[in-house]
C-alpha atoms as a PDB file:
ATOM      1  CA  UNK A   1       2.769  13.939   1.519  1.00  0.00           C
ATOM      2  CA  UNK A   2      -0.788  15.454   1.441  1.00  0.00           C
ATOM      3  CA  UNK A   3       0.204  17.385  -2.018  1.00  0.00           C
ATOM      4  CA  UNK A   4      -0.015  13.637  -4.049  1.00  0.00           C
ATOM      5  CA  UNK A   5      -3.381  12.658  -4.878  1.00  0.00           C
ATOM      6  CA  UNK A   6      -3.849   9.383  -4.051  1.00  0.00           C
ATOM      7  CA  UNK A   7      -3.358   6.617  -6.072  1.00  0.00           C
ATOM      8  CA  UNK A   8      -5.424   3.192  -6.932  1.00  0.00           C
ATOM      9  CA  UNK A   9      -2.798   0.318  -7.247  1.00  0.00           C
ATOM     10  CA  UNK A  10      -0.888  -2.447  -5.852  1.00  0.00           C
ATOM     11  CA  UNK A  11       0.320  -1.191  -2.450  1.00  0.00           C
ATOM     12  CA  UNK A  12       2.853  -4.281  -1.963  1.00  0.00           C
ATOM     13  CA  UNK A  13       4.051  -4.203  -5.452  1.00  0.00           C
ATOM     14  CA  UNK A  14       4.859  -0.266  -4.986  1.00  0.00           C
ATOM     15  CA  UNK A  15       6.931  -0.858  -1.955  1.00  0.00           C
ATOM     16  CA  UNK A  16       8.557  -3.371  -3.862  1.00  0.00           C
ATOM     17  CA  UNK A  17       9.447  -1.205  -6.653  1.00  0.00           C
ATOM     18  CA  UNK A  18      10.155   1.783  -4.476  1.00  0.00           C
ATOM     19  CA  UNK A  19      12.391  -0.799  -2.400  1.00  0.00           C
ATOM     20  CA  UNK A  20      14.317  -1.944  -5.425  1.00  0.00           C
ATOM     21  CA  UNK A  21      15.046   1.708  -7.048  1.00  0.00           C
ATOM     22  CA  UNK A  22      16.917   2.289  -3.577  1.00  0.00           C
ATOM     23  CA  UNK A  23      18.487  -1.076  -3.409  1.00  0.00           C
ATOM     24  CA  UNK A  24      20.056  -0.038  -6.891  1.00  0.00           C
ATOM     25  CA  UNK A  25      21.174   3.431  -6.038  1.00  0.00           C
ATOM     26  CA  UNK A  26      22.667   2.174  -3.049  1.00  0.00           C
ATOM     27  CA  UNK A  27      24.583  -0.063  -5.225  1.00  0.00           C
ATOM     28  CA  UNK A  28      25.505   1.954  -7.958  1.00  0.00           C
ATOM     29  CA  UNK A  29      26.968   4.111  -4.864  1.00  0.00           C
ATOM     30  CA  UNK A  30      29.114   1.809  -3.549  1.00  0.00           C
ATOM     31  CA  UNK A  31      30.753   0.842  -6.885  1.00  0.00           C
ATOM     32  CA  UNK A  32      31.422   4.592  -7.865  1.00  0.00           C
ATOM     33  CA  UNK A  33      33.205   4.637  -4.323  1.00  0.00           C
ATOM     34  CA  UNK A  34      31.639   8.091  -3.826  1.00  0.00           C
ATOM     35  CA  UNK A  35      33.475   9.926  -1.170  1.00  0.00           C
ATOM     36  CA  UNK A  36      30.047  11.408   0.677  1.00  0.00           C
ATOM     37  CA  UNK A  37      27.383   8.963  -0.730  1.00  0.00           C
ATOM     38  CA  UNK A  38      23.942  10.014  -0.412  1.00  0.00           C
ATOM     39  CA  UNK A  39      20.644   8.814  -1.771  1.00  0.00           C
ATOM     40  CA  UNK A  40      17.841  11.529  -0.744  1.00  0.00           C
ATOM     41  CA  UNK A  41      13.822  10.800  -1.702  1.00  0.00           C
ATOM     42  CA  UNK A  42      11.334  13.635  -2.250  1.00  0.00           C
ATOM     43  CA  UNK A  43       8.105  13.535  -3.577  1.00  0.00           C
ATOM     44  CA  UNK A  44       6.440  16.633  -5.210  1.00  0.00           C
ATOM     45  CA  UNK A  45       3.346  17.291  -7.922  1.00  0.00           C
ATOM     46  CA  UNK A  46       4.306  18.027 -10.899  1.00  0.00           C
ATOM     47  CA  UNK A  47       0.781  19.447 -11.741  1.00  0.00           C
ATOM     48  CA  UNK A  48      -2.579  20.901 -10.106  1.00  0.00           C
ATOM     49  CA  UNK A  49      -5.860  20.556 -11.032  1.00  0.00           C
ATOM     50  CA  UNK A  50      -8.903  20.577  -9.775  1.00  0.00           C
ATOM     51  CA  UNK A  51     -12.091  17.763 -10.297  1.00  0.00           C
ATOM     52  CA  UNK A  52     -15.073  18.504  -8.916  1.00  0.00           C
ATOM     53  CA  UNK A  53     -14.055  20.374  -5.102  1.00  0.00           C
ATOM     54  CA  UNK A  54     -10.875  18.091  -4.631  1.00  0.00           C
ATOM     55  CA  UNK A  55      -7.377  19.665  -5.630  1.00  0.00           C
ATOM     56  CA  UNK A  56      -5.109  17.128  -7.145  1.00  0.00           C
END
């Protein structure tokens, strides 16, 4: 998503994390024996500012 400014960090270790969250949901969905289960991702900015020319 070209909106999220990027970010310095550990790239596996955020997959990993990212991986888990969904392994939970997915879980957590299968337990509540949800009749249309559905996990949906979406990534947004929560704000916008600007440093220098680059738009964050």
């Amino acid at each position: 998503d070209p909106s999220i400014p990027d970010l310095m960090g550990d790239k596996e270790a955020l997959i990993q994390a990212v991986l888990n969250i969904m392994g939970n949901a997915h879980q957590a969905l299968r337990q509540a024996l949800t009749a249309d289960p559905c996990i949906r991702v979406k990534t947004r900015t929560l704000r916008q500012f600007t440093i220098g020319n680059t738009r964050h």
